[in-house]
N, C-alpha and C. Protein backbone atom coordinates (compact mmCIF):
# COMPACT_ATOMS: atom_id res chain seq x y z
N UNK A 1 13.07 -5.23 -15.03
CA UNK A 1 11.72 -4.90 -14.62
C UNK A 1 10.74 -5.64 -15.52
N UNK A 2 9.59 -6.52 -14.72
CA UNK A 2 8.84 -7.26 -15.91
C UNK A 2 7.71 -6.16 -16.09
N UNK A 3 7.12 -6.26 -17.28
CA UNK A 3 6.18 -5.54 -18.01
C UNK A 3 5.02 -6.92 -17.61
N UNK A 4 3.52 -5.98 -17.37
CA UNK A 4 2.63 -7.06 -17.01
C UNK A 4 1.38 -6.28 -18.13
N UNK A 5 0.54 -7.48 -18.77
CA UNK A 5 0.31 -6.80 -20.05
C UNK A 5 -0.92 -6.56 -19.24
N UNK A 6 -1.85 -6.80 -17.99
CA UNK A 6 -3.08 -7.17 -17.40
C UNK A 6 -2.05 -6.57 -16.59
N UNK A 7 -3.52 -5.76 -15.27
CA UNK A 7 -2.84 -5.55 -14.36
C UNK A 7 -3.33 -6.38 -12.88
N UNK A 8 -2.24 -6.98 -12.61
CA UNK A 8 -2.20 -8.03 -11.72
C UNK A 8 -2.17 -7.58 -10.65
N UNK A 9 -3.32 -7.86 -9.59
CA UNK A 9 -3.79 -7.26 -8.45
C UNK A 9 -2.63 -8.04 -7.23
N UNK A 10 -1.80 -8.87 -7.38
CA UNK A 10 -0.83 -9.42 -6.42
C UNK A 10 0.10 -8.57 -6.20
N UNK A 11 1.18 -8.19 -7.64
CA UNK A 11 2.06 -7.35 -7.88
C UNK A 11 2.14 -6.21 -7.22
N UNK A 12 3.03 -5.70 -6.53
CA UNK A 12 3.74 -4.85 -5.97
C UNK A 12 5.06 -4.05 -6.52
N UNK A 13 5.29 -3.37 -6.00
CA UNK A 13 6.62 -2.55 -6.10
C UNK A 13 7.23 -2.73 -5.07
N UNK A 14 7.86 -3.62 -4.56
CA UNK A 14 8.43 -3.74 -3.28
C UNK A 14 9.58 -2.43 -2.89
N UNK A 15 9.86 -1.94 -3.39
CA UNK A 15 10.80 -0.54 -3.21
C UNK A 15 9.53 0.42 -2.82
N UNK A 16 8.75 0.39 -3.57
CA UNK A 16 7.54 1.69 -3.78
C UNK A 16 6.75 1.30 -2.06
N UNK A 17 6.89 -0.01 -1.98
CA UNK A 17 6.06 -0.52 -0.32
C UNK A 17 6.37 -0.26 0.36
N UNK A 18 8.16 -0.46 0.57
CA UNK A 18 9.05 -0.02 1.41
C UNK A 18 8.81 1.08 2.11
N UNK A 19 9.18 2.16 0.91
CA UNK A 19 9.16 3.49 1.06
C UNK A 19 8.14 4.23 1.43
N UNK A 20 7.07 3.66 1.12
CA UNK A 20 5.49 4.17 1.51
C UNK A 20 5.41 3.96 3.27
N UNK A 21 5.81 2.56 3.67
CA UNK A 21 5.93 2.27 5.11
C UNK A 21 6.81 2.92 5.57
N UNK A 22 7.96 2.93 5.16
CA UNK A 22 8.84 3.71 6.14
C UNK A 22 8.39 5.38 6.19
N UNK A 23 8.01 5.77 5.47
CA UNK A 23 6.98 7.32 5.50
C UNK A 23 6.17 7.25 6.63
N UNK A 24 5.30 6.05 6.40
CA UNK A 24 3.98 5.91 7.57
C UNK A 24 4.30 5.44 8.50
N UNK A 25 5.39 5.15 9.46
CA UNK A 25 6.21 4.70 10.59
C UNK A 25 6.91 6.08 10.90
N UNK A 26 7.66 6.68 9.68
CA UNK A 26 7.67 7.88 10.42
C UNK A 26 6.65 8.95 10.90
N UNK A 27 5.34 9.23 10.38
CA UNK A 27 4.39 9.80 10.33
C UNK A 27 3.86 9.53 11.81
N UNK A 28 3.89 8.33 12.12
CA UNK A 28 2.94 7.36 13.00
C UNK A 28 3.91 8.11 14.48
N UNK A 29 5.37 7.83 14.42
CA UNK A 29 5.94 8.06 15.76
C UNK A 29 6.24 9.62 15.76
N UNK A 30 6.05 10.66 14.68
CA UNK A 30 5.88 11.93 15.23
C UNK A 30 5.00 12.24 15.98
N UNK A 31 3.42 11.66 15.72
CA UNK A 31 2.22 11.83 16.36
C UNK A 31 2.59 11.56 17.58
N UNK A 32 3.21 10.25 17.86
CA UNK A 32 2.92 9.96 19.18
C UNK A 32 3.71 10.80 19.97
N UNK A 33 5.03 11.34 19.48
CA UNK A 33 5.89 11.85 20.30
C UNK A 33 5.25 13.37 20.20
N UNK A 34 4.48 14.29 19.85
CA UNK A 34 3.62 14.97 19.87
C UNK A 34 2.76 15.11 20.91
N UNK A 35 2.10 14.00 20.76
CA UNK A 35 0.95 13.48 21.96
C UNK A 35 1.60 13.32 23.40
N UNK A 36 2.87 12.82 23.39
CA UNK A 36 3.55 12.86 24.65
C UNK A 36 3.73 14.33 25.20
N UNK A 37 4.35 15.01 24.33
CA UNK A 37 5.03 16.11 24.20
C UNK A 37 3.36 17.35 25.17
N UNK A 38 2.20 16.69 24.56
CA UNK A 38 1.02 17.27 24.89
C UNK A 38 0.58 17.01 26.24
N UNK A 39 1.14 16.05 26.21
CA UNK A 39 0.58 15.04 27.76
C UNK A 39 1.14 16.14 29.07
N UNK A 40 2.37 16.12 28.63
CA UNK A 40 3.64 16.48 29.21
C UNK A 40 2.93 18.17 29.81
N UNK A 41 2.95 18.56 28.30
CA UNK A 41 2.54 19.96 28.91
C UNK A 41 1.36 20.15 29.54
N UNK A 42 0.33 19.08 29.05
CA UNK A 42 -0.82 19.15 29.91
C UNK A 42 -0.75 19.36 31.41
N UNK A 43 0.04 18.24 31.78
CA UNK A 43 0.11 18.01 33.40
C UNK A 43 1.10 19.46 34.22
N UNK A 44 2.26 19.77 33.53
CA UNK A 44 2.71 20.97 33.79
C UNK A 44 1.76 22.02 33.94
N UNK A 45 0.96 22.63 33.16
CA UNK A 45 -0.43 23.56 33.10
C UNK A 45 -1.09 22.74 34.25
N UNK A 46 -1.48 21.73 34.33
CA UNK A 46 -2.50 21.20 36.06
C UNK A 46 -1.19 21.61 36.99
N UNK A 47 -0.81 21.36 36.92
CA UNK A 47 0.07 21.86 38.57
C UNK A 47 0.40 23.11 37.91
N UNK A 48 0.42 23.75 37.09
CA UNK A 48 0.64 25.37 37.27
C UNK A 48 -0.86 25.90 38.05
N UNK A 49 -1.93 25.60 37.21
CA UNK A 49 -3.25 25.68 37.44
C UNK A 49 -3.42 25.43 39.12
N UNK A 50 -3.09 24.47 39.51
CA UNK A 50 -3.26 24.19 41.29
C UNK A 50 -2.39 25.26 41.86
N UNK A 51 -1.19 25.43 41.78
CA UNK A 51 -0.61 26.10 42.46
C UNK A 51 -1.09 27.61 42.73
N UNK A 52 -1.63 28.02 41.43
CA UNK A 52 -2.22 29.36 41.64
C UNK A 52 -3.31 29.19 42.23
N UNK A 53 -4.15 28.34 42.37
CA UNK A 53 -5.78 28.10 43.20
C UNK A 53 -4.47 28.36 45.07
N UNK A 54 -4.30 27.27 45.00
CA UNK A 54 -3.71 27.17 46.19
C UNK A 54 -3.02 28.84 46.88
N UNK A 55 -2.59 29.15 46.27
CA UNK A 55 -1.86 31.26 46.43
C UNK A 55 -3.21 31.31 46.54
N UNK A 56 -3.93 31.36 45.72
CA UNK A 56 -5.42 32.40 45.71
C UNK A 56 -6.05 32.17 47.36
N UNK A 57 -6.20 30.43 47.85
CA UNK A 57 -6.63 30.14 48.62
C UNK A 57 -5.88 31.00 49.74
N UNK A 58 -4.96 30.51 50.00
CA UNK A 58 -4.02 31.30 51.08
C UNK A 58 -3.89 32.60 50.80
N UNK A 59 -4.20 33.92 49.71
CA UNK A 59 -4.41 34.96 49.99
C UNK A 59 -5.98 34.90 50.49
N UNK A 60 -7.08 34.59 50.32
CA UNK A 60 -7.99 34.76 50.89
C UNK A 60 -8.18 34.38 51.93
N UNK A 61 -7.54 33.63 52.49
CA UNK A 61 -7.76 32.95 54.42
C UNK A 61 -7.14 34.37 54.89
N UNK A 62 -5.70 34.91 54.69
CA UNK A 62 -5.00 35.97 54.93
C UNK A 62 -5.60 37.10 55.08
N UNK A 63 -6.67 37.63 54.03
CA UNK A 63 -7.70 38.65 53.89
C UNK A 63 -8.65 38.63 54.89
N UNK A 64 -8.95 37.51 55.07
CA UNK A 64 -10.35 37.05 55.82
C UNK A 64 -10.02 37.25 57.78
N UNK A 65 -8.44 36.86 57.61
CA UNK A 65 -8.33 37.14 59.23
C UNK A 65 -8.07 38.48 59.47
């Protein structure tokens, strides 16, 4: 390991970089698979959401005749 007596704004830890990225790559694709995961349920809830309008509709035509 070299000792730097100044601290040299080039220098890295290439292990310490590594590891920092591979953290923030994992970080990065939980979100997204999250966000899918949200999407997902979103659209499930809209067609739950329609389907009950739709019953509601057809009990009230039913009422109405």
């Amino acid at each position: 390991m070299r000792v730097y007596s100044y601290r040299n704004p080039f220098h890295c830890d290439t292990k310490q970089f590594a590891a920092q990225e591979a953290v923030h790559e994992e970080k990065k694709e939980e979100e997204e698979e999250e966000e899918e995961e949200e999407e997902e349920g979103g659209k499930k809830e809209k067609e739950e959401q329609e389907e009950k309008e739709q019953e509601h509709e057809r009990r009230w035509e039913e009422e109405k005749e």
